[in-house]
C-alpha atoms as a PDB file:
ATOM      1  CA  UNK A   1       0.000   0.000   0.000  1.00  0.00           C
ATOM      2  CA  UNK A   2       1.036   3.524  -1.035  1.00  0.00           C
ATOM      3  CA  UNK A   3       2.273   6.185   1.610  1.00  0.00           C
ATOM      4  CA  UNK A   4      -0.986   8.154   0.569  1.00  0.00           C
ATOM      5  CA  UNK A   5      -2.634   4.832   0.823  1.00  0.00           C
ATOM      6  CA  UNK A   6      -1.972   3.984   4.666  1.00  0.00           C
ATOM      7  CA  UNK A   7      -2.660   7.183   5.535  1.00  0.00           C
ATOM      8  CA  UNK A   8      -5.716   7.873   4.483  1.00  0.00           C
ATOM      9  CA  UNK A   9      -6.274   4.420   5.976  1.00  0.00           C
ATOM     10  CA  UNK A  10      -5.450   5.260   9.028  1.00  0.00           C
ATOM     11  CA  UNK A  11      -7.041   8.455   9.692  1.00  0.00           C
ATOM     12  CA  UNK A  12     -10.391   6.371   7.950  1.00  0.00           C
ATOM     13  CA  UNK A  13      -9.663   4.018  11.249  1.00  0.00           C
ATOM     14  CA  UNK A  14      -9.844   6.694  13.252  1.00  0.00           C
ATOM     15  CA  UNK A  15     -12.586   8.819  12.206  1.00  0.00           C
ATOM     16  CA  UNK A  16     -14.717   4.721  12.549  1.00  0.00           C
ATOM     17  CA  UNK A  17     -13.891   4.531  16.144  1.00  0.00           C
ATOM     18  CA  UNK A  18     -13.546   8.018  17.643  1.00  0.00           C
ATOM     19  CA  UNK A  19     -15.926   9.078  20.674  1.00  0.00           C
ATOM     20  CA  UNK A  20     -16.896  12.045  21.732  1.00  0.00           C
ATOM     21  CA  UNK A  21     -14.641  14.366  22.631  1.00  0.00           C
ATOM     22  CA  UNK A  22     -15.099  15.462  26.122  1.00  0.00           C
ATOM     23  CA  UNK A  23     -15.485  11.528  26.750  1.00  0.00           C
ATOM     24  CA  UNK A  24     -11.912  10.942  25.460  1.00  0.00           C
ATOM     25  CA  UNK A  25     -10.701  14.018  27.525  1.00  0.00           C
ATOM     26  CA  UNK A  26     -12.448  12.879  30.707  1.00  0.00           C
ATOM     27  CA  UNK A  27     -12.993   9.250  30.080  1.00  0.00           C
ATOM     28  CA  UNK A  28      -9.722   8.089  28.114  1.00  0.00           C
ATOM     29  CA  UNK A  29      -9.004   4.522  27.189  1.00  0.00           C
ATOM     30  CA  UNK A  30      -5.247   5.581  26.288  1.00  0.00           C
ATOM     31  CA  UNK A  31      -3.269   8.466  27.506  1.00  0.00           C
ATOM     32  CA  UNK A  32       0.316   9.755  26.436  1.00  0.00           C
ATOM     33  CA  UNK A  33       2.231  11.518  28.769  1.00  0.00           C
ATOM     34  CA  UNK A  34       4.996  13.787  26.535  1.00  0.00           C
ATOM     35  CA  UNK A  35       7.546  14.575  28.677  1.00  0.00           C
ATOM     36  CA  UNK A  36       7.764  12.244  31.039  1.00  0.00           C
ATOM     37  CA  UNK A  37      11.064  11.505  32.846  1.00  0.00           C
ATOM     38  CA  UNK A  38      13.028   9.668  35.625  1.00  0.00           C
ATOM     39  CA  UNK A  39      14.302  12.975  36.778  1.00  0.00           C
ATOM     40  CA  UNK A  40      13.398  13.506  40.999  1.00  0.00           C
ATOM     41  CA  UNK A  41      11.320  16.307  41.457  1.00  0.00           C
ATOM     42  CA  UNK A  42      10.206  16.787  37.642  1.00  0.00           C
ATOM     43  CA  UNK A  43       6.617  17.330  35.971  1.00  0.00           C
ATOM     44  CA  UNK A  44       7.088  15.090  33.788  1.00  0.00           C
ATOM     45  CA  UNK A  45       7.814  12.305  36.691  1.00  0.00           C
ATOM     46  CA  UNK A  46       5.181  13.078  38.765  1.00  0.00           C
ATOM     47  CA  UNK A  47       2.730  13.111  36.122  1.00  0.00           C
ATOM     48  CA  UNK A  48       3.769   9.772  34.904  1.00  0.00           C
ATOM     49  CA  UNK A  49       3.640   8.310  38.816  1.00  0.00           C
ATOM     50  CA  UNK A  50       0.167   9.898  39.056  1.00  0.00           C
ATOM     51  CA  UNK A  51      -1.401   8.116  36.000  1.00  0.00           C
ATOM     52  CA  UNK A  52       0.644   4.487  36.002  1.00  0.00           C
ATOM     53  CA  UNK A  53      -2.060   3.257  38.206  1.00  0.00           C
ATOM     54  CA  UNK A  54      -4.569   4.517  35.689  1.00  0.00           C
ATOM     55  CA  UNK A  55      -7.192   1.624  34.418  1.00  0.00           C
ATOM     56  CA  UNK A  56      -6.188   2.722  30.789  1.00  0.00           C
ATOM     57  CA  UNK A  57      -2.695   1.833  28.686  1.00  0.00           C
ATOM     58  CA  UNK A  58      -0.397   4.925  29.598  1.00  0.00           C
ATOM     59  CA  UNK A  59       2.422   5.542  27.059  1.00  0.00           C
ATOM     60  CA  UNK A  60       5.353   7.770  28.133  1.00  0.00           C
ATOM     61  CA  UNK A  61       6.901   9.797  25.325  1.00  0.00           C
ATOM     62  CA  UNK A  62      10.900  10.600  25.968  1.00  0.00           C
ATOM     63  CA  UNK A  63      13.067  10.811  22.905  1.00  0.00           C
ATOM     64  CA  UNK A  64      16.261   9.858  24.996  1.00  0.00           C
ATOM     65  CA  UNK A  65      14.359   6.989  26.698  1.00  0.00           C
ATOM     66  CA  UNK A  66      13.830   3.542  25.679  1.00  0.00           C
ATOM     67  CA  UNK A  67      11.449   3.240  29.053  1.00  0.00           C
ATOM     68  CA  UNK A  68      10.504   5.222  32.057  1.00  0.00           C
ATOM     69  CA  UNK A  69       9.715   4.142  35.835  1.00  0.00           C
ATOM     70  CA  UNK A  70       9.725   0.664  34.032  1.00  0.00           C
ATOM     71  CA  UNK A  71       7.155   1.479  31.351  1.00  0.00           C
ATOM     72  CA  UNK A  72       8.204   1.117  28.010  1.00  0.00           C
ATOM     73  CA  UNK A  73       8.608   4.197  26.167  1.00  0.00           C
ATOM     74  CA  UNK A  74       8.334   5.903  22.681  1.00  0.00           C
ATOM     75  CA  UNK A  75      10.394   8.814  20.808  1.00  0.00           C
ATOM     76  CA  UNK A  76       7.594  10.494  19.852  1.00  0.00           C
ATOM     77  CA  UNK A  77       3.613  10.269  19.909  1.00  0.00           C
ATOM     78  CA  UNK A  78       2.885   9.035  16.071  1.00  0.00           C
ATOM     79  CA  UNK A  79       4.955   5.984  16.995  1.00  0.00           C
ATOM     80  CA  UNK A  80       2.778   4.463  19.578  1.00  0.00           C
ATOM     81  CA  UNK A  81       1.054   1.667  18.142  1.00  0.00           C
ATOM     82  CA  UNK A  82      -2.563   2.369  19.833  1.00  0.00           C
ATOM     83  CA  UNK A  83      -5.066   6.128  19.398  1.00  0.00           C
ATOM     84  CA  UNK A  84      -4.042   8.108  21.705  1.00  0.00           C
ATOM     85  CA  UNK A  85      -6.976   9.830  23.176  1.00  0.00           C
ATOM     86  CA  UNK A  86      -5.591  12.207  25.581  1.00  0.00           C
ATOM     87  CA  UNK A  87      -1.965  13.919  25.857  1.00  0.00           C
ATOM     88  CA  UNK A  88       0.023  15.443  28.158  1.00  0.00           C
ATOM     89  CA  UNK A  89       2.275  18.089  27.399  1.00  0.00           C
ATOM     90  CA  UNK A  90       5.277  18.878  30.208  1.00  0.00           C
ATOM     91  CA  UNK A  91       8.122  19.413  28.085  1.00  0.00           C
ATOM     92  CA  UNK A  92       9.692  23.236  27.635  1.00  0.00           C
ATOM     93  CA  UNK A  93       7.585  25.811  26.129  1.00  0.00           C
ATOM     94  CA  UNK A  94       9.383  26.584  23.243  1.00  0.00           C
ATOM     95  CA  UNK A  95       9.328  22.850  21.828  1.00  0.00           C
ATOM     96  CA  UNK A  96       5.032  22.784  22.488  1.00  0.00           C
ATOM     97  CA  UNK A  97       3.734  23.980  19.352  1.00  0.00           C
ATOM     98  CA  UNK A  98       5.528  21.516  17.306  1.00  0.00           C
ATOM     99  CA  UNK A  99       4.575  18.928  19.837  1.00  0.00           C
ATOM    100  CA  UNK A 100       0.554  19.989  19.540  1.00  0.00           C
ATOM    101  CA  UNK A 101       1.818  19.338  15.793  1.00  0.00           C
ATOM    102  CA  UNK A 102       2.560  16.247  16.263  1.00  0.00           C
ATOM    103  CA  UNK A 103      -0.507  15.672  18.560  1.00  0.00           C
ATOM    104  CA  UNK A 104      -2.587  16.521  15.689  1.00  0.00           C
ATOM    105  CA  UNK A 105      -1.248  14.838  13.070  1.00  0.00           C
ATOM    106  CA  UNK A 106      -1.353  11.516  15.094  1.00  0.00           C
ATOM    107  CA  UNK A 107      -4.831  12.168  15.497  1.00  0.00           C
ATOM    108  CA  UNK A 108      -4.668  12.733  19.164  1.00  0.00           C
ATOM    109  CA  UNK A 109      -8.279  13.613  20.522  1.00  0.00           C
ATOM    110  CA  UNK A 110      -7.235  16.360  22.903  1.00  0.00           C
ATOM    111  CA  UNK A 111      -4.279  17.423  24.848  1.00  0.00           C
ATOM    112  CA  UNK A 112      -3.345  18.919  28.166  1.00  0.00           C
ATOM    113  CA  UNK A 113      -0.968  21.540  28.220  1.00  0.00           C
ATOM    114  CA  UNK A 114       0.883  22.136  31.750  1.00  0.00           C
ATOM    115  CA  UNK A 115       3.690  23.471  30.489  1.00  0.00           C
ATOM    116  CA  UNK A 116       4.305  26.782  31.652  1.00  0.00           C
ATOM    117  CA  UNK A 117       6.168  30.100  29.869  1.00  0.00           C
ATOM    118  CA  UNK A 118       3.368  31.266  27.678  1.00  0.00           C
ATOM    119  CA  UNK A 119       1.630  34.874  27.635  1.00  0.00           C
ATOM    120  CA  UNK A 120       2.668  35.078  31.368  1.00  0.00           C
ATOM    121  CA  UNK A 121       5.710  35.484  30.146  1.00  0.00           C
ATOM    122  CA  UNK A 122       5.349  37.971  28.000  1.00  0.00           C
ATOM    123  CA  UNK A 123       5.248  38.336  24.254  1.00  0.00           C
ATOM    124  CA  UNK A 124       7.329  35.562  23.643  1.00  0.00           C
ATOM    125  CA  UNK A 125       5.413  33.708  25.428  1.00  0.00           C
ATOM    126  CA  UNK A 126       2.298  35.045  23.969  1.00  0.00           C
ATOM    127  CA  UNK A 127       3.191  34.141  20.481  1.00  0.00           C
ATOM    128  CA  UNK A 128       4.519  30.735  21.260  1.00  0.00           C
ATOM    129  CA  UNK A 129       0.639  30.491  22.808  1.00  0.00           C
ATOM    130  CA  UNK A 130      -0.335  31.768  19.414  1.00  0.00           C
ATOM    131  CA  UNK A 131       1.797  28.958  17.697  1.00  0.00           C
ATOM    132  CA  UNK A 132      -0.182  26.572  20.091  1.00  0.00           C
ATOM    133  CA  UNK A 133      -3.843  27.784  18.800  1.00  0.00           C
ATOM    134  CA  UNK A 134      -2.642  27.711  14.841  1.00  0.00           C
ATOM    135  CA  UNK A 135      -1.605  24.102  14.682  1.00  0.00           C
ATOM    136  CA  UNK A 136      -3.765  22.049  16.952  1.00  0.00           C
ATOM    137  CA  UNK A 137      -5.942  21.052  14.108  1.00  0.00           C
ATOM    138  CA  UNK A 138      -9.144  19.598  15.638  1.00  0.00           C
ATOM    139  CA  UNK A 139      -8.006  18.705  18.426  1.00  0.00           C
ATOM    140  CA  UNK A 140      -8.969  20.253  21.811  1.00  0.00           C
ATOM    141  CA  UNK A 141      -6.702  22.032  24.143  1.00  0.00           C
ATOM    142  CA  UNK A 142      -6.381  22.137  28.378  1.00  0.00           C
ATOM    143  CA  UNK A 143      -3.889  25.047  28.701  1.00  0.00           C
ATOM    144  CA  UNK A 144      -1.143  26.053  28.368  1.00  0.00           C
ATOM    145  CA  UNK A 145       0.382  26.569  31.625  1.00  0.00           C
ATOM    146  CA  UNK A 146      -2.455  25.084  33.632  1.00  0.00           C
ATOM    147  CA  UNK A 147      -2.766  22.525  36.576  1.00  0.00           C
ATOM    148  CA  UNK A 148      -4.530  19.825  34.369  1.00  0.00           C
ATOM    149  CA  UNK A 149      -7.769  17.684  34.807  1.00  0.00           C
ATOM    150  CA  UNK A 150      -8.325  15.210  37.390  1.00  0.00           C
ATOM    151  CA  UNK A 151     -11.120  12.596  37.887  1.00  0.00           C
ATOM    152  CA  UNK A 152     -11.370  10.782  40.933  1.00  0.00           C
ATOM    153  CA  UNK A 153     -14.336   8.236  40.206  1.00  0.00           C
ATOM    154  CA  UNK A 154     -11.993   6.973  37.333  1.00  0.00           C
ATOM    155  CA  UNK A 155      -8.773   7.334  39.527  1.00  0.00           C
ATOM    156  CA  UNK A 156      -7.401   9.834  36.780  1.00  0.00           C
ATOM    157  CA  UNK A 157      -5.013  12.287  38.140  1.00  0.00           C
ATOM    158  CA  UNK A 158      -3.267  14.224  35.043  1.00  0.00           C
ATOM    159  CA  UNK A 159      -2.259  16.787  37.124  1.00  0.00           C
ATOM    160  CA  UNK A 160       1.480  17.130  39.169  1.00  0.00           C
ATOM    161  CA  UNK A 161      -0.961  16.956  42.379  1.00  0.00           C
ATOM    162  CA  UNK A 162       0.378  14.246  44.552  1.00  0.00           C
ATOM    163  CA  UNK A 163      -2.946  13.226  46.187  1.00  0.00           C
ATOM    164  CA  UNK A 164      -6.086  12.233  44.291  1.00  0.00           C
ATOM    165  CA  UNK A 165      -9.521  13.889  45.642  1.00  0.00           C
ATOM    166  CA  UNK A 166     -11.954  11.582  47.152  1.00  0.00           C
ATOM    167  CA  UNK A 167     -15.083  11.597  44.480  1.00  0.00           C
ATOM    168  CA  UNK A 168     -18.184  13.106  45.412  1.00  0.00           C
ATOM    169  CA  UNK A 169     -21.196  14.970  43.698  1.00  0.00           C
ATOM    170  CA  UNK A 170     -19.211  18.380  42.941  1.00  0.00           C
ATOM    171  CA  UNK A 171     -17.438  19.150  39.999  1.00  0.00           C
ATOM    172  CA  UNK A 172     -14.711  22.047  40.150  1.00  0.00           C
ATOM    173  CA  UNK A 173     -13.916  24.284  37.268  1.00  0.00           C
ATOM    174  CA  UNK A 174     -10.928  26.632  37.938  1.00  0.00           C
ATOM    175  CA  UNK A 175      -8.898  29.341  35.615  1.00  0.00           C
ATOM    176  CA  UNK A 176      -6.512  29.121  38.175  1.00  0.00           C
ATOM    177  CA  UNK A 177      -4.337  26.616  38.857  1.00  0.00           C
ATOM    178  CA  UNK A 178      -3.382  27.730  42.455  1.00  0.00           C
ATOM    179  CA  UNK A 179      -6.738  27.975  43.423  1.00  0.00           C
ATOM    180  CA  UNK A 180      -7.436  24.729  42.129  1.00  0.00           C
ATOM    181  CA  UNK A 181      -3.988  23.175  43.855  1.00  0.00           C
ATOM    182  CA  UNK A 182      -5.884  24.928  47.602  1.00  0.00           C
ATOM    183  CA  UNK A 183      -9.195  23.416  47.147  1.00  0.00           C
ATOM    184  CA  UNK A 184      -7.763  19.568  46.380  1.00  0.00           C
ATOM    185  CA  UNK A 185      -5.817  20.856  49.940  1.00  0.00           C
ATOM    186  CA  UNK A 186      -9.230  20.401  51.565  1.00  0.00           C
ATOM    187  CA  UNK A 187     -10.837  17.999  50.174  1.00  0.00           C
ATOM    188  CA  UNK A 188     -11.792  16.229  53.452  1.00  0.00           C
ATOM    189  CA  UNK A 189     -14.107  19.614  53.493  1.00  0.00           C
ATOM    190  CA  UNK A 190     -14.819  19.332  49.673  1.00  0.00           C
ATOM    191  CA  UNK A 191     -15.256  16.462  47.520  1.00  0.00           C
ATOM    192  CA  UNK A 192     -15.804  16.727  43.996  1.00  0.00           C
ATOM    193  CA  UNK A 193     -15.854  13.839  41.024  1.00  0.00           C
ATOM    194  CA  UNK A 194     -13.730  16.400  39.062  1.00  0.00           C
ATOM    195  CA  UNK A 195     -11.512  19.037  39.025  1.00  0.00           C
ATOM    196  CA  UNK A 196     -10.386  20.776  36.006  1.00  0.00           C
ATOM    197  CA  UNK A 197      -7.663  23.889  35.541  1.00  0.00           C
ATOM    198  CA  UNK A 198      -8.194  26.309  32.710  1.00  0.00           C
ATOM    199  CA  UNK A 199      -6.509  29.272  30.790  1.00  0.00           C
ATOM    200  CA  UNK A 200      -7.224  31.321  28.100  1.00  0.00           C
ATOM    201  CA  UNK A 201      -7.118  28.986  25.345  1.00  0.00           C
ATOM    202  CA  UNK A 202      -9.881  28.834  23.702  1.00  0.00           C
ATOM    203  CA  UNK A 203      -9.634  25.640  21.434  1.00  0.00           C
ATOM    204  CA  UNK A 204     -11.266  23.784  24.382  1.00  0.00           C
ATOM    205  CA  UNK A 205     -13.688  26.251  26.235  1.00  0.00           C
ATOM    206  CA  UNK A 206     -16.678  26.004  23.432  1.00  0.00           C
ATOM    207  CA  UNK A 207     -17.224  22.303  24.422  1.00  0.00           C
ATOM    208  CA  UNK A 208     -19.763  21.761  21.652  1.00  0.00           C
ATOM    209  CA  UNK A 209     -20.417  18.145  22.524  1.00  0.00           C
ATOM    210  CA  UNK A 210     -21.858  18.915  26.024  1.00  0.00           C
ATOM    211  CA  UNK A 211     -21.594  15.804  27.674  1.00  0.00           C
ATOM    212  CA  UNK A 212     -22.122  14.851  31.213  1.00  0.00           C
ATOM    213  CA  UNK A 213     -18.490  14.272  32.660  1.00  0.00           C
ATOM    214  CA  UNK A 214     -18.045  16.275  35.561  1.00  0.00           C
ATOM    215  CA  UNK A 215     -20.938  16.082  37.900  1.00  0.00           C
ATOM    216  CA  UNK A 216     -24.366  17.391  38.393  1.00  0.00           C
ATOM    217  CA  UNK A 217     -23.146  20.769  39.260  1.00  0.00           C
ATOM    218  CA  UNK A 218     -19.969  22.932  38.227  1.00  0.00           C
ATOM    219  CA  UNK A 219     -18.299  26.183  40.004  1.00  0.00           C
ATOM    220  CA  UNK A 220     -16.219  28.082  37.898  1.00  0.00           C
ATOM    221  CA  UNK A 221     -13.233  29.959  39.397  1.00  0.00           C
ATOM    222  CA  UNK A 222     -13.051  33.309  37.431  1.00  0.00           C
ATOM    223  CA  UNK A 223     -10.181  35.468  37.556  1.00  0.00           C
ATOM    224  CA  UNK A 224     -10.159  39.388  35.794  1.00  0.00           C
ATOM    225  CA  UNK A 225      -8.767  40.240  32.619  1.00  0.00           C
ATOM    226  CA  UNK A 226      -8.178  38.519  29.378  1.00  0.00           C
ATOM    227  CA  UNK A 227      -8.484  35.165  30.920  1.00  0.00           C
ATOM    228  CA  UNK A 228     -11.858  35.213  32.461  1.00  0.00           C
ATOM    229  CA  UNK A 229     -13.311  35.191  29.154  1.00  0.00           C
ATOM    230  CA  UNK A 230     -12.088  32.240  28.797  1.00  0.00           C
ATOM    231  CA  UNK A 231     -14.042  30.618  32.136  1.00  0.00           C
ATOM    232  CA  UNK A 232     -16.947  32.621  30.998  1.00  0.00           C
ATOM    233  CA  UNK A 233     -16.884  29.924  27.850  1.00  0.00           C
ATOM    234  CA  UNK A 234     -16.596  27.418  30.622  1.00  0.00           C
ATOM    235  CA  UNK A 235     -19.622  28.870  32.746  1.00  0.00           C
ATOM    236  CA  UNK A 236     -22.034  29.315  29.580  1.00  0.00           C
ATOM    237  CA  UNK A 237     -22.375  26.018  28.809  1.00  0.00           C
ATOM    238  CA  UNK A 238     -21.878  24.908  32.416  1.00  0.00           C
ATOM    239  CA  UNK A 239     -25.410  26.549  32.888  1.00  0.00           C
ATOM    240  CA  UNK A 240     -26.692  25.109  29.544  1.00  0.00           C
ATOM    241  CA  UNK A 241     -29.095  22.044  30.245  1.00  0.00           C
ATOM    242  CA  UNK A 242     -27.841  18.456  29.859  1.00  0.00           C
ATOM    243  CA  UNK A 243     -29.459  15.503  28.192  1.00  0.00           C
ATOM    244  CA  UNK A 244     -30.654  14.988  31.674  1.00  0.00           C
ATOM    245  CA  UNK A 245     -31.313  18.177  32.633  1.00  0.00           C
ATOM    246  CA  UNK A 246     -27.800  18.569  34.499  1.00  0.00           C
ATOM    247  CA  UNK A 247     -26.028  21.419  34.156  1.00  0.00           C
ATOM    248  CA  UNK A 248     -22.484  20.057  32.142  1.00  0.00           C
ATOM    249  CA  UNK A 249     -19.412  21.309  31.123  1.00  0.00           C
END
């Protein structure tokens, strides 16, 4: 079969068996985590610790590595052999957009951005954010520089959080990451089936496909400026009706 041939093969493959996407963001049955590393004290490590216990196949992706805590490992994300349904992005900021690139043209579903050194920075950082938005393709966007998503009823903790919430009936929706980091600090006072960190982004905020992942209700953490408008895509459709008649994110 042709190059042109096998490709168009495989994206046919993955069009036939691709869910919805705020299932395969919140629900995935594969997860890569880009990044990931041996190193003590690292992102990348303790994101890889958090999710090994994870009920789906996690792949690590480490260009230097042949395997990582013990789990074999891949140079980059086209060459794992399964659909990756959900990345995550700790490597430096100036290497993201081509690895949101990459995402894409593997056909990752969505991706998870904590790396940090975006707009915050400054307008380096801003147009490296820029960079981010222009080549994701389809696919849908946590971040950059955000605390990531964790849900405790499926034991999924893609965040650098060391501790994963007990699960409960309240979901938690935060553009800040700190804020986010303080309420998982008392979660014997709050528990919450999932908790989710934001920026301004918007590749992921419209959440067209309003599924039911979170909970039956979600507060959104606002913050002022540029970035709020960005939770305010969050808290629209947070108060739009569910198939239920929950309010969903």
């Amino acid at each position: 079969m042709s190059g042109t041939g096998s490709r168009k093969k495989r994206e046919s493959d993955l069009l036939s068996r691709r869910r919805p996407t705020l299932t395969a963001m919140f629900a995935p049955e594969s997860v890569a985590v880009i990044g990931a590393t041996e190193r003590p004290g690292s992102v990348g490590r303790a994101l890889l610790e958090n999710l090994k216990s994870y009920r789906a196949p996690v792949y690590p992706v480490n260009r230097k590595r042949h395997r990582v805590l013990g789990v074999p490992a891949f140079p980059e994300v086209g060459a794992i052999p399964d659909h990756v349904e959900l990345a995550i992005v700790a490597t430096p900021a100036a290497t993201v957009p081509d690895v949101v690139e990459e995402c894409a043209a593997a056909g990752v579903t969505g991706a998870v951005v904590v790396s940090a050194g975006f707009r915050e920075c400054g307008p380096v950082g801003a147009k490296l954010e820029g960079a981010i938005a222009a080549r994701r393709g389809q696919m849908r966007i946590v971040g950059p520089n955000c605390f990531g998503v964790m849900i405790p009823r499926l034991s999924l903790n893609a965040t650098f959080a060391p501790l994963l919430a007990k699960d409960g009936h309240l979901a938690f929706v935060s553009q800040s990451g700190a804020l986010c980091s303080s309420v998982l600090g008392v979660e014997q006072a709050v528990v919450s089936p999932a908790a989710i960190s934001i920026t301004a982004t918007p590749a992921w905020c419209s959440c067209p496909d309003r599924t039911a992942h979170t909970g039956s209700r979600a507060p959104i953490s606002m913050a002022s400026g540029r970035r709020s408008r960005a939770a305010s895509a969050v808290r629209a459709n947070a108060a739009a009706p569910g198939p239920s008649g929950s309010s969903v994110c």
